[in-house]
N, C-alpha and C. Protein backbone atom coordinates (compact mmCIF):
# COMPACT_ATOMS: atom_id res chain seq x y z
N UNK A 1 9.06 74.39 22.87
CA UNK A 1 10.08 75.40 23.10
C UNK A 1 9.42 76.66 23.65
N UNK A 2 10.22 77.42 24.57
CA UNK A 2 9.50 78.49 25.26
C UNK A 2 9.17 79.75 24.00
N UNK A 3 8.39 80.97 24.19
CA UNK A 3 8.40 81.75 23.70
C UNK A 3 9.22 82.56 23.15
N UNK A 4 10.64 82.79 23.85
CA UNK A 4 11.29 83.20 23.79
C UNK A 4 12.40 82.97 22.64
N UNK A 5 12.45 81.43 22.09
CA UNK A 5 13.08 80.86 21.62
C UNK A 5 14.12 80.35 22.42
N UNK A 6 14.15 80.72 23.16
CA UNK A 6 15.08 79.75 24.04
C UNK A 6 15.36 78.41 25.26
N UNK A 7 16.11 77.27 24.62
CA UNK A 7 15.59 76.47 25.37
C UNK A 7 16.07 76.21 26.61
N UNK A 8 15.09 74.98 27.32
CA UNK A 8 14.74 75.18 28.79
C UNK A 8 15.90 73.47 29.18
N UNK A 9 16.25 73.49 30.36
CA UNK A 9 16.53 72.00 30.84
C UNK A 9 15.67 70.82 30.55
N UNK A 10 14.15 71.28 30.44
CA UNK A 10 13.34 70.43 30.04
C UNK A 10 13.29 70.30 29.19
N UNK A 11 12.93 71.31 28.34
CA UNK A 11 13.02 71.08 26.59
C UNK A 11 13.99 70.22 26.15
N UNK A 12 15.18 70.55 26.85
CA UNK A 12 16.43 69.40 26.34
C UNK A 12 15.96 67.93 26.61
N UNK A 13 16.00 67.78 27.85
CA UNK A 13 15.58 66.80 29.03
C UNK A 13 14.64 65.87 27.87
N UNK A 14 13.56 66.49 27.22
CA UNK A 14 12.09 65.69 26.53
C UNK A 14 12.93 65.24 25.28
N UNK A 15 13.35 66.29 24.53
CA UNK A 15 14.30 65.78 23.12
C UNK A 15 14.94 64.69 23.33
N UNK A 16 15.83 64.34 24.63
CA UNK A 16 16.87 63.32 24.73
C UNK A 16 16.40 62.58 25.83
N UNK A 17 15.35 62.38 26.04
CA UNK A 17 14.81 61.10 26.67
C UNK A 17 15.73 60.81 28.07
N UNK A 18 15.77 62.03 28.59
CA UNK A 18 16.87 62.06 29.98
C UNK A 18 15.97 63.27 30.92
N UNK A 19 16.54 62.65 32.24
CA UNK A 19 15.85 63.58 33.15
C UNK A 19 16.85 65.07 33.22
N UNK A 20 15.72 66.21 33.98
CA UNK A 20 16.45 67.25 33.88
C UNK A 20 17.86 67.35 34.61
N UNK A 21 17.93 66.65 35.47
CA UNK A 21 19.42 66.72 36.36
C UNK A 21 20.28 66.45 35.54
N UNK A 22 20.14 64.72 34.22
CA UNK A 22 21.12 64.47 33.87
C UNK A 22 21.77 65.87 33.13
N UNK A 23 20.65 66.55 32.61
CA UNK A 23 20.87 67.62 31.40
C UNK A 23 21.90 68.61 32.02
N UNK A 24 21.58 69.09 33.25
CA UNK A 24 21.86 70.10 33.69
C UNK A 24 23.55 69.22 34.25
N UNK A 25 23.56 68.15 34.53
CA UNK A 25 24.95 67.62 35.32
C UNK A 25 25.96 67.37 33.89
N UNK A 26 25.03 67.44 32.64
CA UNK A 26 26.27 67.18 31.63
C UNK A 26 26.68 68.74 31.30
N UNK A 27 25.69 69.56 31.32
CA UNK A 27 26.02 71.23 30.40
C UNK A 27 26.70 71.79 31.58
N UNK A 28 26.88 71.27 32.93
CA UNK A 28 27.55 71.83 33.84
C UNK A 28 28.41 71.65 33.92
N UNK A 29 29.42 70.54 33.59
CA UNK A 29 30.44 69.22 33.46
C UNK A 29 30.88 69.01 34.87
N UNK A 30 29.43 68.70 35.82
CA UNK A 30 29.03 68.47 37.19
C UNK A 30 30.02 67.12 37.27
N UNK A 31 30.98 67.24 38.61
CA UNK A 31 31.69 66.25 38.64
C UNK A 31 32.70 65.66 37.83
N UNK A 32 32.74 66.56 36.76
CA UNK A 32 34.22 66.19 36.04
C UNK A 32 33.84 65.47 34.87
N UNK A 33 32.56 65.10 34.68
CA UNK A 33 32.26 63.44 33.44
C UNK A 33 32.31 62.16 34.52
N UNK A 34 32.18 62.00 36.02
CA UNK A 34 32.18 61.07 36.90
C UNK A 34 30.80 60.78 36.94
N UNK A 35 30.13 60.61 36.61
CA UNK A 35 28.42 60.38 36.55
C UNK A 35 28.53 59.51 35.45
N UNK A 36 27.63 58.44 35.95
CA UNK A 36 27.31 57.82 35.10
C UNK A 36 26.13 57.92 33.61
N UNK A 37 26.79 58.82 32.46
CA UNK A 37 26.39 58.74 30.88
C UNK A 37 27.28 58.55 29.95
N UNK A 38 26.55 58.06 28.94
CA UNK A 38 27.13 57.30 27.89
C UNK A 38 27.61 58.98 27.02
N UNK A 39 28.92 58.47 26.37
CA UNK A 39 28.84 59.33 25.64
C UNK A 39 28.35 59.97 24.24
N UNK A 40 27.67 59.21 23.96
CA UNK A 40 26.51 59.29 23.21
C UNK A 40 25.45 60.11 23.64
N UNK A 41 24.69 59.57 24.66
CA UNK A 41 24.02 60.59 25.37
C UNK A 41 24.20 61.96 25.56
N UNK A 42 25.84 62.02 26.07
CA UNK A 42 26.45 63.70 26.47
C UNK A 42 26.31 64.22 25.28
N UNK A 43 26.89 63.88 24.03
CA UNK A 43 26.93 64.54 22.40
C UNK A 43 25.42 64.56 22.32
N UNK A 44 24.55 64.05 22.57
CA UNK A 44 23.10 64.41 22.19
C UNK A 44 22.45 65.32 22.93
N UNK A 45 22.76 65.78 24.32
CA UNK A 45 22.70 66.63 25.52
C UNK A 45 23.08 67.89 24.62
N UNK A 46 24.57 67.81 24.61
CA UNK A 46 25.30 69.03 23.85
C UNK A 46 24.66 70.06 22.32
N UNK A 47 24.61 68.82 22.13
CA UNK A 47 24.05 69.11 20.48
C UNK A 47 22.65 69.96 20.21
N UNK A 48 21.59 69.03 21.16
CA UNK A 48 20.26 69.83 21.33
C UNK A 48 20.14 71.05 22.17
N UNK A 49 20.85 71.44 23.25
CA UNK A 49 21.22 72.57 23.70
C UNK A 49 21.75 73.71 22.81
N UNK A 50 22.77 72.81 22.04
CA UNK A 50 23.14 74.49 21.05
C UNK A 50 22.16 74.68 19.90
N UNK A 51 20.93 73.88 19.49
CA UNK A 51 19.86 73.97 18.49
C UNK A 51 19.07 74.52 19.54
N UNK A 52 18.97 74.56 20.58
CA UNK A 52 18.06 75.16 20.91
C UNK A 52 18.35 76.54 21.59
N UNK A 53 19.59 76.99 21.02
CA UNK A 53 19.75 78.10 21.85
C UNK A 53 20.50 78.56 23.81
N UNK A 54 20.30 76.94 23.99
CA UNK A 54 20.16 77.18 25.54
C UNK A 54 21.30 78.50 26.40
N UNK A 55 20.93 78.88 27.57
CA UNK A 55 21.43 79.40 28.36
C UNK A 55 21.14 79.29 29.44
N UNK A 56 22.22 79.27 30.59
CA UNK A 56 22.19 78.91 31.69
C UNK A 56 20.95 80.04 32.41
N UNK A 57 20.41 79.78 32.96
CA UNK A 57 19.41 80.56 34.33
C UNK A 57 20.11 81.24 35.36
N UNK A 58 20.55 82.45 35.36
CA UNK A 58 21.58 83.26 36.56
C UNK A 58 20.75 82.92 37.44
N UNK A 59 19.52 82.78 37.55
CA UNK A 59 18.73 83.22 39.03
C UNK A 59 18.85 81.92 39.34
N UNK A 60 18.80 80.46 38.40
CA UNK A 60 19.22 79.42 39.09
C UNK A 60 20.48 78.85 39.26
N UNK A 61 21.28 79.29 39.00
CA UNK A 61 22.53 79.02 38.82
C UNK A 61 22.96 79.52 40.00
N UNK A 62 22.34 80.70 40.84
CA UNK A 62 22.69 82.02 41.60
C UNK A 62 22.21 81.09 43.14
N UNK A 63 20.98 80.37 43.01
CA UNK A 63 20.51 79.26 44.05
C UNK A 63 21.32 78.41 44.55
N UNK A 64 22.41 77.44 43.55
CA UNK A 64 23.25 76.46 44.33
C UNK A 64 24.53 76.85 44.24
N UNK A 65 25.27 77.85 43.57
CA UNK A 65 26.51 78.18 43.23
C UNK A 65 27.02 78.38 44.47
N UNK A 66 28.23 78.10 44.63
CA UNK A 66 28.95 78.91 46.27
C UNK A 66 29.55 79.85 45.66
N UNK A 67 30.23 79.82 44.58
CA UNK A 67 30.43 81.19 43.51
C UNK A 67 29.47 81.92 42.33
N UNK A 68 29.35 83.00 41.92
CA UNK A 68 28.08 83.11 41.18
C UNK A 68 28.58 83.85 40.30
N UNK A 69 29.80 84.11 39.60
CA UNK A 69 31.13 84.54 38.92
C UNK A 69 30.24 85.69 38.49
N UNK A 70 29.96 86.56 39.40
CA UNK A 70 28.70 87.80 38.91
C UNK A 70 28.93 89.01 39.79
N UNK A 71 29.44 89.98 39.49
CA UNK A 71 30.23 91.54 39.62
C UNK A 71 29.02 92.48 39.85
N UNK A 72 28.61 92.79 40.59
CA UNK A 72 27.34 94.12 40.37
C UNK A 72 28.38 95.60 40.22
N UNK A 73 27.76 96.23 39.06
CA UNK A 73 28.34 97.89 39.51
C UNK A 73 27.05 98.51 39.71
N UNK A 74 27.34 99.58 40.72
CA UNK A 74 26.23 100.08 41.49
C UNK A 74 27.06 101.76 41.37
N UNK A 75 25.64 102.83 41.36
CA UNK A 75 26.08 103.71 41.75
C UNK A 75 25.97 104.83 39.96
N UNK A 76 26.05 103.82 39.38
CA UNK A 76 26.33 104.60 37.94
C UNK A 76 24.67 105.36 38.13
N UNK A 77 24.59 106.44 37.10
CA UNK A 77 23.54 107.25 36.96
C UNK A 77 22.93 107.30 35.72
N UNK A 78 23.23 106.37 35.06
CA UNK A 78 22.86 106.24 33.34
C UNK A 78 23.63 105.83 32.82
N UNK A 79 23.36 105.81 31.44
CA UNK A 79 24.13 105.78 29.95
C UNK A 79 24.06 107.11 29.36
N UNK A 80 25.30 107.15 29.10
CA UNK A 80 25.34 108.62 28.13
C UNK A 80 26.43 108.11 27.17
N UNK A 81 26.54 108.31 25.58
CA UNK A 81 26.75 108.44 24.59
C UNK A 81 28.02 109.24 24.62
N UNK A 82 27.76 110.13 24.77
CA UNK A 82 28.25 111.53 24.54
C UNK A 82 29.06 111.65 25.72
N UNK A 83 29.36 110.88 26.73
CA UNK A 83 30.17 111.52 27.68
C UNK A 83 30.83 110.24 28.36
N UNK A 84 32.13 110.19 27.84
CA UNK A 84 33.10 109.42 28.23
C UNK A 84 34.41 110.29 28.81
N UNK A 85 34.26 110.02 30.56
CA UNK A 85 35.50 110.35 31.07
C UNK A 85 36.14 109.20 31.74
N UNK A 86 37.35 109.85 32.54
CA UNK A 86 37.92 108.68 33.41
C UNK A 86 37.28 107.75 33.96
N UNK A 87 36.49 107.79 34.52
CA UNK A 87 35.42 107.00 35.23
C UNK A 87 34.45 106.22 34.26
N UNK A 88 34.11 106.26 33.24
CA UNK A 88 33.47 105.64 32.80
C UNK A 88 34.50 104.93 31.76
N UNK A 89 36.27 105.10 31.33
CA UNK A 89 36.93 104.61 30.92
C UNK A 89 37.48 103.40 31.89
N UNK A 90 37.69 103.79 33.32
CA UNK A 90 37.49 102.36 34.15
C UNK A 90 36.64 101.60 34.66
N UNK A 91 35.45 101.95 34.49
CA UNK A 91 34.48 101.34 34.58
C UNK A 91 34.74 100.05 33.38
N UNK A 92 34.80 100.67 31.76
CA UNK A 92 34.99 100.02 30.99
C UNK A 92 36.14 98.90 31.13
N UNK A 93 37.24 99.35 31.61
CA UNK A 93 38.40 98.69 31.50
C UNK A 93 38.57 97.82 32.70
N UNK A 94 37.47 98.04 33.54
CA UNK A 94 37.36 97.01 34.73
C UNK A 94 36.31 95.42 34.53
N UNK A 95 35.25 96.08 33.68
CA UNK A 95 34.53 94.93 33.19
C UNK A 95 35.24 94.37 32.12
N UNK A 96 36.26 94.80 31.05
CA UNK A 96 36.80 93.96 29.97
C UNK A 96 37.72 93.26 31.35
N UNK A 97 38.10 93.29 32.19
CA UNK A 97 38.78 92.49 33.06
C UNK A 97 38.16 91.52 33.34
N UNK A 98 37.05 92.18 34.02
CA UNK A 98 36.50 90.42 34.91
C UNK A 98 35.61 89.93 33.61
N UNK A 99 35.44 90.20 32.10
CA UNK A 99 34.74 89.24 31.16
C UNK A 99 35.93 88.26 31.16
N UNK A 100 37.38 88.77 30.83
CA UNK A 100 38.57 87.92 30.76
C UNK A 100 38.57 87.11 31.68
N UNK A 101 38.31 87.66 32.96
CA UNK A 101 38.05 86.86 33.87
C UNK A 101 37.05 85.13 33.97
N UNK A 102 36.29 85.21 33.57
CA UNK A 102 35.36 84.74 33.14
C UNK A 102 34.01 84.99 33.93
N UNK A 103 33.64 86.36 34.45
CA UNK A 103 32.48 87.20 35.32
C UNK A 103 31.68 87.44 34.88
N UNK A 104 30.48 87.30 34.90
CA UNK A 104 29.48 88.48 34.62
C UNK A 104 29.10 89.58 34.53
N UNK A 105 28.85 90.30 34.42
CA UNK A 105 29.00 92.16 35.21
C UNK A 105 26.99 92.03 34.86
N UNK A 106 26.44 93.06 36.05
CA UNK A 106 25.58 93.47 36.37
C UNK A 106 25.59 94.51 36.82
N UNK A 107 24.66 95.79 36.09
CA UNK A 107 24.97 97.19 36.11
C UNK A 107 23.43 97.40 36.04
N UNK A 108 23.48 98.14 37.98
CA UNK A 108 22.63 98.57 38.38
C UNK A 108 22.09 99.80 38.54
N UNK A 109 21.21 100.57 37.99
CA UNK A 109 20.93 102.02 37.87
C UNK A 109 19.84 102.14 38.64
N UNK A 110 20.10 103.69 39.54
CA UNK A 110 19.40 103.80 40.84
C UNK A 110 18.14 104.04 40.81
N UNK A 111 17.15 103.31 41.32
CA UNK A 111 15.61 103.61 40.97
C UNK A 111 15.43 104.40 42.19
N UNK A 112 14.45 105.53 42.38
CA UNK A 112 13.76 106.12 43.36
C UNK A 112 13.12 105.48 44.60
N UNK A 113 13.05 104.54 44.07
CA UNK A 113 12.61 103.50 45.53
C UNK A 113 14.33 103.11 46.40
N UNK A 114 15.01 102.78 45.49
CA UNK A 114 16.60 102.18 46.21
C UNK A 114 17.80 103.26 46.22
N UNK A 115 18.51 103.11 46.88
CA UNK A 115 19.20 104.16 47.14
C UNK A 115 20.56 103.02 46.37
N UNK A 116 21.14 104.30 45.37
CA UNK A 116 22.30 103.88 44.63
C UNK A 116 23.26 102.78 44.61
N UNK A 117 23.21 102.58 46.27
CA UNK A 117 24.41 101.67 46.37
C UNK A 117 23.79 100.11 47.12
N UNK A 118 22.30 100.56 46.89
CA UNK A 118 21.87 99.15 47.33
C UNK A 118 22.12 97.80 47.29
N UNK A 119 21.97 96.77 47.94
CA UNK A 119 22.48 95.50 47.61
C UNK A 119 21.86 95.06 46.10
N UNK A 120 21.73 94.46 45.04
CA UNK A 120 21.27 94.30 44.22
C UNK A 120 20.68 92.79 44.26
N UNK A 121 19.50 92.91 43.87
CA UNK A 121 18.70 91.15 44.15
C UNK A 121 19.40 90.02 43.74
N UNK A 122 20.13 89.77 43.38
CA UNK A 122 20.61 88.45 42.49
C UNK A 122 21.98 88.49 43.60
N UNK A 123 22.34 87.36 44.09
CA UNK A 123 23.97 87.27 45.15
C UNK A 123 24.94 87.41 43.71
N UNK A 124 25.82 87.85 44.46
CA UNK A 124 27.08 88.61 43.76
C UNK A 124 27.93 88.19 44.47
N UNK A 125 29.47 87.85 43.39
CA UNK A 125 30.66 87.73 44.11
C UNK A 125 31.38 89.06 44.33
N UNK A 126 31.05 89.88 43.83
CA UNK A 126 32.21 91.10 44.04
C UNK A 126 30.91 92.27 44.04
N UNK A 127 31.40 93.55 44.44
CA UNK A 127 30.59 94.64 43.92
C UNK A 127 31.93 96.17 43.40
N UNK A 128 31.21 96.78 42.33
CA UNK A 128 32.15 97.88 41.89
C UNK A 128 31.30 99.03 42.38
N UNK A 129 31.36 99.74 43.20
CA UNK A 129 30.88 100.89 43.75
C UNK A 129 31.29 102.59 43.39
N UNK A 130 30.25 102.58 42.05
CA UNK A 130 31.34 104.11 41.31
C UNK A 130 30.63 105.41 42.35
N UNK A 131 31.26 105.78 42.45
CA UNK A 131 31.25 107.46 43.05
C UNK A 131 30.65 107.62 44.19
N UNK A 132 31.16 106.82 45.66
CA UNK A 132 30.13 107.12 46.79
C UNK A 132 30.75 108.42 47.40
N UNK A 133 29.99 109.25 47.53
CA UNK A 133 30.17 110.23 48.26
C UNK A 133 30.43 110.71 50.04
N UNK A 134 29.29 109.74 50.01
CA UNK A 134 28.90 109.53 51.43
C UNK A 134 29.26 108.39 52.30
N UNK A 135 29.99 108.11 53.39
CA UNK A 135 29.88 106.49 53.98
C UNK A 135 28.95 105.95 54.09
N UNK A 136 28.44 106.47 54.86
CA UNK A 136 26.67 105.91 55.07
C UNK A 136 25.91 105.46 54.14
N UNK A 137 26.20 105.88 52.67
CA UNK A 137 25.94 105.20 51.14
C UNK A 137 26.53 103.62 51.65
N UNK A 138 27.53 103.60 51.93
CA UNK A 138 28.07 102.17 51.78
C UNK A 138 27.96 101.17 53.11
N UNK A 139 27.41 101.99 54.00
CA UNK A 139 26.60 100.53 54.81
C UNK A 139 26.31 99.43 54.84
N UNK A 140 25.76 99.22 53.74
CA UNK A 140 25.17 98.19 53.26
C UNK A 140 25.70 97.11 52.62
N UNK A 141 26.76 97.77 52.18
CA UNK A 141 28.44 96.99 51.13
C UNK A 141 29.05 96.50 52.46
N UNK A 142 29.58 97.49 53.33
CA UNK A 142 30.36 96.85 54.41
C UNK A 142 29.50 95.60 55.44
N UNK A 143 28.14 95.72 55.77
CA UNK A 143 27.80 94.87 56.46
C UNK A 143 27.20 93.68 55.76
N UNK A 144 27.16 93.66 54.09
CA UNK A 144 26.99 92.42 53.31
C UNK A 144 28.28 91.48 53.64
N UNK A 145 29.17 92.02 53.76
CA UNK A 145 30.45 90.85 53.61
C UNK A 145 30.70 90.98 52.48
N UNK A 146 30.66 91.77 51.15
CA UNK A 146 30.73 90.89 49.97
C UNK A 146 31.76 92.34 49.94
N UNK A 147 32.87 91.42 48.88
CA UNK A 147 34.10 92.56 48.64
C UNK A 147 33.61 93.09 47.46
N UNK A 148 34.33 94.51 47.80
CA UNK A 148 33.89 95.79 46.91
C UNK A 148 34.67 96.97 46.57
N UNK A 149 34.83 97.36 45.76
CA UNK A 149 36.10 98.42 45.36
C UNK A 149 34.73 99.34 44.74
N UNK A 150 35.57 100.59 45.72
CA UNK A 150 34.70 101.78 45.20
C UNK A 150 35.77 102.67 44.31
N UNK A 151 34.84 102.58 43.15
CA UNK A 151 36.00 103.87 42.03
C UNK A 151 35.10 105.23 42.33
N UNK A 152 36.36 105.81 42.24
CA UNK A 152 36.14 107.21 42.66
C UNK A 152 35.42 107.70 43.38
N UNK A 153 35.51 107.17 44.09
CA UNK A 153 34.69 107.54 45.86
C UNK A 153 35.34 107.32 46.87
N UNK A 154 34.45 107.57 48.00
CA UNK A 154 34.77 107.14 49.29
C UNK A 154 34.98 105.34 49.62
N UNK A 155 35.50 104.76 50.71
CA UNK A 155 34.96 103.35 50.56
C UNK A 155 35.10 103.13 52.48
N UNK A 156 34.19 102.19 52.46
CA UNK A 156 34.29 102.02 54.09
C UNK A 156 35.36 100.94 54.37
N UNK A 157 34.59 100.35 55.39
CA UNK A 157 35.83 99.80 56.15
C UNK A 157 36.34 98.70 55.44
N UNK A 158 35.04 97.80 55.05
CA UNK A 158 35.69 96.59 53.86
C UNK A 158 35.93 96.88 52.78
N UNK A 159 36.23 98.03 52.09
CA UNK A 159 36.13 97.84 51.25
C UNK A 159 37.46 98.52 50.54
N UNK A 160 37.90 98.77 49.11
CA UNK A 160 38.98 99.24 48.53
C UNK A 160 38.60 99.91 47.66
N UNK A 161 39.58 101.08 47.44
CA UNK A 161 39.27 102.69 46.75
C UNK A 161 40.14 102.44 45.53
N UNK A 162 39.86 103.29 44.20
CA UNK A 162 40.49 102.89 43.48
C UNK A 162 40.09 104.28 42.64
N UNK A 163 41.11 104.89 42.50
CA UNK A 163 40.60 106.99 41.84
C UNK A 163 41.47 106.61 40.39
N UNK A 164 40.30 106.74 39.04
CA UNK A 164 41.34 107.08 37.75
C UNK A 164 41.64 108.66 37.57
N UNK A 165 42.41 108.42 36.56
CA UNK A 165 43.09 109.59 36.27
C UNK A 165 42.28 109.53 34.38
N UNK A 166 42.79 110.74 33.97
CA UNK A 166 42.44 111.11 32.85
C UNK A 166 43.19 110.03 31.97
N UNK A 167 44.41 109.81 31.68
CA UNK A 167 45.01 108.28 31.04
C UNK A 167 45.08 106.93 31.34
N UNK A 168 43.50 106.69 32.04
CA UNK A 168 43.01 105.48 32.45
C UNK A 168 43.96 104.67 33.31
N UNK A 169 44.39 105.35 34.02
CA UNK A 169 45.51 104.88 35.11
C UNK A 169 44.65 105.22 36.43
N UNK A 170 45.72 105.12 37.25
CA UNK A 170 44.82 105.14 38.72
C UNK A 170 45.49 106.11 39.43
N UNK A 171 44.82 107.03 40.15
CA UNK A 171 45.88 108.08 40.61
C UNK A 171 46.47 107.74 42.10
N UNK A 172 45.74 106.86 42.88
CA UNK A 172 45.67 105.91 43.69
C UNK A 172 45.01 104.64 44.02
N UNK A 173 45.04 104.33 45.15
CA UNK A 173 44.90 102.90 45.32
C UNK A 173 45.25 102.05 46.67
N UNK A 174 44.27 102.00 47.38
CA UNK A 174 44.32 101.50 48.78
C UNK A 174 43.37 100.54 49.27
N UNK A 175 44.44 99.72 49.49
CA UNK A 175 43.68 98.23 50.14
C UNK A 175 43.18 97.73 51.26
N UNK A 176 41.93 97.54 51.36
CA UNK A 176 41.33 97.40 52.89
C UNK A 176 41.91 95.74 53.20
N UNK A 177 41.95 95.82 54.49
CA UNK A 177 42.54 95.04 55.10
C UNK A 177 41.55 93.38 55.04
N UNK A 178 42.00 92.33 54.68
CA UNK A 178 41.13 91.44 54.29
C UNK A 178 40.67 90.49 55.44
């Protein structure tokens, strides 16, 4: 078992005397259950995965997915405790969405090397873009292709604006053309 305590496709894979694909084609429910395993096998797949902790690999999961059910917000400037306004109440109320959703969220804070609204390394299906000021911030959003709603900012050409208000409502709301 890795260091971490958490286990690997292989780790499973060695426990249950199955190669790593089968592992990964049963915890995926790759093809529906159309693959040929016993179900015996799958309950022993299942079983040693949740003793061992397992979790899927975003960065491999992120390799063959054509969806990667994974949200970047970009643009935020920290965590603060102490300071909850509109914007950080839809921020909130946008990620309890896409968890319902069944999304990921990835919340990217601006390092000195990248500029705020950078693409973020891992592919993303959506991006949340809080507070661009500038267009030229969002360059990089519009010529990714990847759809993006900027809260409380500016938004370019692909993309959609979305301003809260103090009672976590929206004071507007305009849709770029798809």
């Amino acid at each position: 078992m890795p260091k971490n305590g958490k286990g690997t496709l292989l780790d499973i894979a060695r426990r249950c005397d199955v190669s790593q694909s089968t592992v990964s084609r049963v915890l995926s429910n790759s093809r529906k259950g159309r693959f040929s395993v016993s179900e015996e096998v799958r309950q022993r797949i299942l079983s040693v995965a949740e003793e061992l902790a397992y979790r899927p690999s975003m960065a491999a999961r992120n390799l063959t997915a054509s969806k990667t059910k994974l949200v970047a917000i970009l643009g935020l400037e920290g965590i603060y405790s102490d300071r909850i306004g509109p914007v950080e109440e839809a921020v909130t109320a946008m990620a309890e969405s896409l968890d319902r959703a069944g999304y990921e969220i990835c919340v990217s804070f601006p390092s000195k090397r990248h500029s705020a609204f950078a693409l973020p390394p891992l592919r993303v299906d959506g991006i949340v873009a809080v507070g661009a000021s500038r267009l030229s911030d969002l360059d990089p959003l519009d010529e990714s292709g990847i759809p993006y709603v900027s809260l409380n900012g500016l938004s370019g050409t692909r993309g959609s604006s979305v301003s809260p208000d103090d009672a976590r409502g929206y004071l507007s709301c305009t849709q770029a053309p798809i």
